[in-house]
C-alpha atoms as a PDB file:
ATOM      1  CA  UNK A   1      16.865  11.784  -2.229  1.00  0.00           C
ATOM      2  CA  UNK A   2      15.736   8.340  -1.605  1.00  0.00           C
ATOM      3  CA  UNK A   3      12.121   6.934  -2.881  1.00  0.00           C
ATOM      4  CA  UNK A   4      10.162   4.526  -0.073  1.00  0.00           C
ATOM      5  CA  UNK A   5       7.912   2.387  -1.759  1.00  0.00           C
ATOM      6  CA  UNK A   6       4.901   3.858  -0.038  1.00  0.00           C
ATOM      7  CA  UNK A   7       5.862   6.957  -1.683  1.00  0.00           C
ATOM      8  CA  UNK A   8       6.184   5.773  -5.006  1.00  0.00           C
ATOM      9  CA  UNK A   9       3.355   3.581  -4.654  1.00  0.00           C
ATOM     10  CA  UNK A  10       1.378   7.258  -4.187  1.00  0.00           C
ATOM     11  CA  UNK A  11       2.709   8.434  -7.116  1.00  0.00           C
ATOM     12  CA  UNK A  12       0.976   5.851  -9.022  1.00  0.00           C
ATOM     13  CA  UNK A  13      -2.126   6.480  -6.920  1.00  0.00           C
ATOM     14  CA  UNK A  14      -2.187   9.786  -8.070  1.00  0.00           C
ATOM     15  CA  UNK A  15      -1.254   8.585 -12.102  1.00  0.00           C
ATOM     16  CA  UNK A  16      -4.701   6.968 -12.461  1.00  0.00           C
ATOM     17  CA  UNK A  17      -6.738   8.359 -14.961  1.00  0.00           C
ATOM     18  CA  UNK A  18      -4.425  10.901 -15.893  1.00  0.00           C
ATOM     19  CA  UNK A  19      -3.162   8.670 -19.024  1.00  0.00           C
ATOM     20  CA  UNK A  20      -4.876   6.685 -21.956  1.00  0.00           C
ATOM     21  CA  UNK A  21      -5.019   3.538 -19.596  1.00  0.00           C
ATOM     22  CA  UNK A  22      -4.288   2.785 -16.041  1.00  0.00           C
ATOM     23  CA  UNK A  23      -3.141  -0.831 -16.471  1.00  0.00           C
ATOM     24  CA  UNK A  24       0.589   0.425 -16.514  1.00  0.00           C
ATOM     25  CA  UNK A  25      -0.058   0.915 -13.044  1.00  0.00           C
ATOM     26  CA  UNK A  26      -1.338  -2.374 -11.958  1.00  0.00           C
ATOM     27  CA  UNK A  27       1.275  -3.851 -13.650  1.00  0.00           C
ATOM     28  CA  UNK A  28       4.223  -1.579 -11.742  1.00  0.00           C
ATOM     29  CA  UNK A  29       2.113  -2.218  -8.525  1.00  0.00           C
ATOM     30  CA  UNK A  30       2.562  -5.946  -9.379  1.00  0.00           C
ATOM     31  CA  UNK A  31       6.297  -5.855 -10.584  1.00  0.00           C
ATOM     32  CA  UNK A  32       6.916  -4.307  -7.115  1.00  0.00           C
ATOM     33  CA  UNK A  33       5.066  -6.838  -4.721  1.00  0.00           C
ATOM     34  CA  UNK A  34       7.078  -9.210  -6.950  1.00  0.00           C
ATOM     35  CA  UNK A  35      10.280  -7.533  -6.569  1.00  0.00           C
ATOM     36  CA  UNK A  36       9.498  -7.410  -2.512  1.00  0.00           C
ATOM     37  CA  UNK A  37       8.829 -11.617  -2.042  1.00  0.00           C
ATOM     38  CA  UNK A  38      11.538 -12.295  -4.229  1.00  0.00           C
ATOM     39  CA  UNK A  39      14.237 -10.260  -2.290  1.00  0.00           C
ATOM     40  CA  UNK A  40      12.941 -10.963   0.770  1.00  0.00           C
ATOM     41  CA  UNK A  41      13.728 -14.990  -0.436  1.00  0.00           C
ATOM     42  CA  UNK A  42      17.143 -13.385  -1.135  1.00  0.00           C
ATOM     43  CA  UNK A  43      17.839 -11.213   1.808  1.00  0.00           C
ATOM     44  CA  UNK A  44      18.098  -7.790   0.037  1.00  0.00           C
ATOM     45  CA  UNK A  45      16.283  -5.081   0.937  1.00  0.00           C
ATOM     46  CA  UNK A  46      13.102  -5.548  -0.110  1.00  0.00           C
ATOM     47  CA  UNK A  47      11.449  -1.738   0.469  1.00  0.00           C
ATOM     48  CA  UNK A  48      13.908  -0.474  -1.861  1.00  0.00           C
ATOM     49  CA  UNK A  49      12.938  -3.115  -4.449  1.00  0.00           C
ATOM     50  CA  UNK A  50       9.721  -2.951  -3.877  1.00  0.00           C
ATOM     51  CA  UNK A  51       9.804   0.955  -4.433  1.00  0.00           C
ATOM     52  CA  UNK A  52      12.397   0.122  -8.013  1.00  0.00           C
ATOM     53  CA  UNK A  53       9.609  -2.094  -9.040  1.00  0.00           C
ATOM     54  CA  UNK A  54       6.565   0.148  -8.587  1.00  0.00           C
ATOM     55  CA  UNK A  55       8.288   3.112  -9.919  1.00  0.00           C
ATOM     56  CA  UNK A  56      10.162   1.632 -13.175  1.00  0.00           C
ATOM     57  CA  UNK A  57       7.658   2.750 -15.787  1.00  0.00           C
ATOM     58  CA  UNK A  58       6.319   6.219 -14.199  1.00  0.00           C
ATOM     59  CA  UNK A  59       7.797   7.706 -17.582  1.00  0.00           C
ATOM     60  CA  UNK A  60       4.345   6.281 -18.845  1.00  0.00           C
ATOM     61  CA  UNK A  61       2.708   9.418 -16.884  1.00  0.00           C
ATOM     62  CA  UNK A  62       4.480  11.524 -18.947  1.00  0.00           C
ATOM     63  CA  UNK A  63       4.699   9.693 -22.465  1.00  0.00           C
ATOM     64  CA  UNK A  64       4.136   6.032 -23.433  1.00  0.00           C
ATOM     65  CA  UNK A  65       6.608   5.449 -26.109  1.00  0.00           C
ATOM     66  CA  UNK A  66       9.714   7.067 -24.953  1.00  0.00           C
ATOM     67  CA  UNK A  67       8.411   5.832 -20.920  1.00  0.00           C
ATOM     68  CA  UNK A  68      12.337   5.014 -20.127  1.00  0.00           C
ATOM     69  CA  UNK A  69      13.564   8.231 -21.150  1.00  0.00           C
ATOM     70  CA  UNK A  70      11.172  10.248 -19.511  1.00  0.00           C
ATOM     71  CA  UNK A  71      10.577   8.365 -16.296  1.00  0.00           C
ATOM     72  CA  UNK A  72      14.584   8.674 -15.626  1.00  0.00           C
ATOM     73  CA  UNK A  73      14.286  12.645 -16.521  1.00  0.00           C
ATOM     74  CA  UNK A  74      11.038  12.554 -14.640  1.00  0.00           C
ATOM     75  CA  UNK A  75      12.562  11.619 -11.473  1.00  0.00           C
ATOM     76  CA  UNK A  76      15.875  13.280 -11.717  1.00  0.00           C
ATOM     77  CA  UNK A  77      13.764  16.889 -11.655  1.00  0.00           C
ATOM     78  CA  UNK A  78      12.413  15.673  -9.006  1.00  0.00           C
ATOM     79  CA  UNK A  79      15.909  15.026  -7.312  1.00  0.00           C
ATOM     80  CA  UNK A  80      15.982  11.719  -6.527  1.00  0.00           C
ATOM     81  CA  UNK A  81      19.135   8.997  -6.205  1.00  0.00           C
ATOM     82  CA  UNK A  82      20.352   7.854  -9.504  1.00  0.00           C
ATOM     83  CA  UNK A  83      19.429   4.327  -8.402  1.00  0.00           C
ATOM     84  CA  UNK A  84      15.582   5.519  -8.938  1.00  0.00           C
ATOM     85  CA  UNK A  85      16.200   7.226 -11.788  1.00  0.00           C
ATOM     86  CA  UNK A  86      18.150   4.397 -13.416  1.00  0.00           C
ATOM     87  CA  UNK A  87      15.228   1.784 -12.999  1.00  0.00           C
ATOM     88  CA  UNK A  88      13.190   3.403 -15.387  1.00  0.00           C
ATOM     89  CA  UNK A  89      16.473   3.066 -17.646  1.00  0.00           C
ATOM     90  CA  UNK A  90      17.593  -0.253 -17.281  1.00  0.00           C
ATOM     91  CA  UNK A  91      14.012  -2.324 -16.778  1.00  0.00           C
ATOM     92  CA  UNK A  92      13.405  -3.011 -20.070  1.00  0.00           C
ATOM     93  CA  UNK A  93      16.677  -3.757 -21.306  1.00  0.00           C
ATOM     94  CA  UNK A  94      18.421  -6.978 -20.877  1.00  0.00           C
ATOM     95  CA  UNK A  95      22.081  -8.025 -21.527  1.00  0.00           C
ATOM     96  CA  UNK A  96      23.707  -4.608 -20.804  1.00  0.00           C
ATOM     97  CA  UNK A  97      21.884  -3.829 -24.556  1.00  0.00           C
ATOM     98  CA  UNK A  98      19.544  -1.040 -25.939  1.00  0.00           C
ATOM     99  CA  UNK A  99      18.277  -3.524 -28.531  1.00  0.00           C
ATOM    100  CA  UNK A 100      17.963  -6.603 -25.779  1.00  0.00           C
ATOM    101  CA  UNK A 101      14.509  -5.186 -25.728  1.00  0.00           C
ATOM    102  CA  UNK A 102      10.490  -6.423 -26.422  1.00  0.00           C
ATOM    103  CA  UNK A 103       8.800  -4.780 -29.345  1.00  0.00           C
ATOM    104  CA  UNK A 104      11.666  -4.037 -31.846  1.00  0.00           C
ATOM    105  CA  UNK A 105      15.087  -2.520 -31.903  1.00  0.00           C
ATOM    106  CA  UNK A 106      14.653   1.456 -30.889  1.00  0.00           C
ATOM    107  CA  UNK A 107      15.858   4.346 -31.999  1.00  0.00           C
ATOM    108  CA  UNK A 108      19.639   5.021 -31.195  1.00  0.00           C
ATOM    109  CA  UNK A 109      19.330   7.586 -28.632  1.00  0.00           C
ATOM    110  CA  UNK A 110      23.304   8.286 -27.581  1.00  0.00           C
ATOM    111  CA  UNK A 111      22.192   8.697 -23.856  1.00  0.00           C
ATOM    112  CA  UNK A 112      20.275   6.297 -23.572  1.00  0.00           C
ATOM    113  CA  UNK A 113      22.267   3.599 -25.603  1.00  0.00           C
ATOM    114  CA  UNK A 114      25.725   4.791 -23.727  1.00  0.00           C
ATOM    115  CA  UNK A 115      24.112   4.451 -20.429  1.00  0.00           C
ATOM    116  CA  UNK A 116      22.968   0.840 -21.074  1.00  0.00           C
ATOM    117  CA  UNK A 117      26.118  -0.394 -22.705  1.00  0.00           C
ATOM    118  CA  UNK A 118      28.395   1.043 -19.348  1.00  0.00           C
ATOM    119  CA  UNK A 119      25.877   0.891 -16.659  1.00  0.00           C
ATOM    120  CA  UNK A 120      26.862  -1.931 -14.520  1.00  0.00           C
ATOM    121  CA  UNK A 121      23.236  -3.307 -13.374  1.00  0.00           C
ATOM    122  CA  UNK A 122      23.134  -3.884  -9.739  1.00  0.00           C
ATOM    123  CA  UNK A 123      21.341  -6.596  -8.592  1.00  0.00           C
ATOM    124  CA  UNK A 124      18.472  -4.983  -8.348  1.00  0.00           C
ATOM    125  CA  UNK A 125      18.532  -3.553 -11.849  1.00  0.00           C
ATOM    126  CA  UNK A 126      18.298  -7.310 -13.345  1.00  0.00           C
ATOM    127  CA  UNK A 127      15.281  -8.218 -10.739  1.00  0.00           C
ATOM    128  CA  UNK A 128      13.177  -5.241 -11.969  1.00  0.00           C
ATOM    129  CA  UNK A 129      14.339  -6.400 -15.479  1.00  0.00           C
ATOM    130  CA  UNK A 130      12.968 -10.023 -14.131  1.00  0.00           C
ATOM    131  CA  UNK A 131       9.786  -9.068 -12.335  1.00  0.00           C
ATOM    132  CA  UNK A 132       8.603  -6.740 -15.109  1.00  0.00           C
ATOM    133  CA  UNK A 133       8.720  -9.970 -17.574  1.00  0.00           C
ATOM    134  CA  UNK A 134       6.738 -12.223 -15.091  1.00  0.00           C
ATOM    135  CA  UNK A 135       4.316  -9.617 -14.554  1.00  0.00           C
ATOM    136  CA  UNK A 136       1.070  -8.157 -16.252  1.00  0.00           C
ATOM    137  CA  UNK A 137      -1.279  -6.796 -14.063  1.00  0.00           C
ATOM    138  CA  UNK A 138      -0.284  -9.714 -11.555  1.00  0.00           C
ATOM    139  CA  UNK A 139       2.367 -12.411 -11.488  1.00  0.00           C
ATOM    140  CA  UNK A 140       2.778 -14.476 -14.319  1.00  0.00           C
ATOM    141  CA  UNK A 141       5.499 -17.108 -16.289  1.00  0.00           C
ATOM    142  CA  UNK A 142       8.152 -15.902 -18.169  1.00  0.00           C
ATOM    143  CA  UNK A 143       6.366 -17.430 -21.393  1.00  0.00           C
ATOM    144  CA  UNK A 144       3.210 -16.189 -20.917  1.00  0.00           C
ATOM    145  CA  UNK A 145       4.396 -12.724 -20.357  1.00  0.00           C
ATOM    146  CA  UNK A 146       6.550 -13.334 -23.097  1.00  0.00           C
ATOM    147  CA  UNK A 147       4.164 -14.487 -25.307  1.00  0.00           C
ATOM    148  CA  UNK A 148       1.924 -10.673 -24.444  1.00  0.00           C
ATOM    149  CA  UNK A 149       4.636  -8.732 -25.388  1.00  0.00           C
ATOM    150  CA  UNK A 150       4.684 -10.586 -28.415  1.00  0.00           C
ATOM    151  CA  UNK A 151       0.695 -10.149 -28.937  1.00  0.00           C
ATOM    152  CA  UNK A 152       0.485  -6.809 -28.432  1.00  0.00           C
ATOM    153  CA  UNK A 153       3.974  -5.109 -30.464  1.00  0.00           C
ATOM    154  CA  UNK A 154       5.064  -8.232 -32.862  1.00  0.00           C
ATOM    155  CA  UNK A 155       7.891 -10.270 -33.955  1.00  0.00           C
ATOM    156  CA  UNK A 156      11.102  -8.508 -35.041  1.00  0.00           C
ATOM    157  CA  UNK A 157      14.705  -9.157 -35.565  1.00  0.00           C
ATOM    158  CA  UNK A 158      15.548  -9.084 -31.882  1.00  0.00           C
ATOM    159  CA  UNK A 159      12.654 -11.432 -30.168  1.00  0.00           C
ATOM    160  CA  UNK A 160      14.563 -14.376 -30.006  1.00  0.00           C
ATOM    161  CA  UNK A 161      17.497 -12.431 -28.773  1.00  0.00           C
ATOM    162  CA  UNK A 162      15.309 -11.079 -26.081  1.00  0.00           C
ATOM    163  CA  UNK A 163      13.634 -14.524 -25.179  1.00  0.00           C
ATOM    164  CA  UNK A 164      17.008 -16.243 -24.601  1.00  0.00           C
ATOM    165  CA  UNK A 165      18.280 -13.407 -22.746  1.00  0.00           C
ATOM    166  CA  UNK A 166      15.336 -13.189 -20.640  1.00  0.00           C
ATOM    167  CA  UNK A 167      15.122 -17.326 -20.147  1.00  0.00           C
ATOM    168  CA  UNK A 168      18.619 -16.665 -18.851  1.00  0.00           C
ATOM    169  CA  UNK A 169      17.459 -14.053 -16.426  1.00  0.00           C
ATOM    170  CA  UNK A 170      15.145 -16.244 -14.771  1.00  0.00           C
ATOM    171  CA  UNK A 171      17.628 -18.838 -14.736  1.00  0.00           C
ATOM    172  CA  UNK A 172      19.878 -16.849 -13.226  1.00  0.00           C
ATOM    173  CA  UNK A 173      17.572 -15.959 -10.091  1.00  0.00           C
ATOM    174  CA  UNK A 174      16.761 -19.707 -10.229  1.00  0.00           C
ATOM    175  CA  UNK A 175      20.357 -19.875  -9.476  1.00  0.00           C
ATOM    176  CA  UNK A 176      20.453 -17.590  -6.508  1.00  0.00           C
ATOM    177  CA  UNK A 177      17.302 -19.062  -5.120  1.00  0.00           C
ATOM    178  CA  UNK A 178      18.217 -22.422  -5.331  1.00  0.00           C
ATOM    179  CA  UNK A 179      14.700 -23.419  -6.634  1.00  0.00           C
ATOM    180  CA  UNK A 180      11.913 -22.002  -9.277  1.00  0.00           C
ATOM    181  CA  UNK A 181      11.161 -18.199  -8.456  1.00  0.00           C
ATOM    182  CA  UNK A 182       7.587 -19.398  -9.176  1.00  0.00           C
ATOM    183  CA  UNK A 183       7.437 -21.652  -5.930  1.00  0.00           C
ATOM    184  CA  UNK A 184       7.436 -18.191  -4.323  1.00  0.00           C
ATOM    185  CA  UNK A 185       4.218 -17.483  -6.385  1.00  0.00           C
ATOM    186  CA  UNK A 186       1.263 -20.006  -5.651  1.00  0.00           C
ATOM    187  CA  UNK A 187      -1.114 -17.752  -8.327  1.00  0.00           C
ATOM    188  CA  UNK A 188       1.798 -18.537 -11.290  1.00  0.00           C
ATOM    189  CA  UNK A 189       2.252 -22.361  -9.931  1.00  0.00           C
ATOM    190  CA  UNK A 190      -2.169 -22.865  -9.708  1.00  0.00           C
ATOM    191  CA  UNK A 191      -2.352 -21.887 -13.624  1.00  0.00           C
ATOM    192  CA  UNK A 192       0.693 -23.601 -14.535  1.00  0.00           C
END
């Protein structure tokens, strides 16, 4: 069953207050509106990124530590396409790697690690991944995003594995643009 972004963007709605903060949701409202200009610049479809993007950490409605896992079983009870389940999968790790990842290597969960290590992210996989590190509860720079994750779960073995991979992420939609992803943003270029 496919997800419109109007739907998923009610399924948020209907998340606030029901977990120990509510700024998960600003933030997945914001990864989606970001996800929407930036493949609208590229000519995908941007409802369908738009709806990846706002739905990528609903898991967090269920449980915030494990928000991947649950947000992909989450959505597959609920019967929707694979690609929707996926997001929640695939947006926080980078590099086709379960330990490409802010806040510290996780646990080896053989799902979980399998799926990210043979999943072959679709383009849309890697601009969730993208638009969920330029994003807090509106668009930011990579660094400054960076730089919260950092704040707010530490340093570990992996951060500068994850930094490089992510620089090369927004390089990489650089790349397809032809220009800065941020000259779509006027709020990220006015506090540069």
């Amino acid at each position: 069953m496919k997800l419109t972004s109007d739907e998923a963007l009610k399924m948020l709605e209907s998340a606030k207050g029901k977990t120990k903060c509510d700024g998960w949701i600003y933030h997945s409202i914001s990864v989606g509106n970001s996800a929407y200009i930036i493949a609208e610049a590229l000519n995908l479809d941007k409802e369908k990124a738009k709806a990846l993007g706002y739905i990528h950490d609903i898991g967090k409605l269920i449980k915030f530590t494990s928000h991947p896992m649950k947000g992909y079983e989450y959505l597959k009870d609920l019967g929707y396409d694979d690609e929707y389940c996926n997001i929640c999968l695939t947006h926080s790790y980078l590099n086709n790697d379960y330990k490409c990842v802010a806040g510290g290597i996780p646990d080896d969960i053989p799902f979980r690690t399998n799926f990210i290590k043979n999943h072959e992210y679709t383009i849309y996989d890697k601009l969730i991944n993208l638009c969920d590190l330029i994003n807090t509860k509106y668009p930011v720079t990579l660094e400054k995003r960076l730089i919260d994750l950092i704040s707010r779960y530490g340093v570990f073995e992996n951060t500068v594995y994850h930094i490089t991979e992510a620089q090369k992420l927004k390089k990489y939609f650089d790349d397809l643009l032809g220009y800065n992803l941020y000259d779509l943003f006027p709020s990220i270029k006015d506090n540069l």
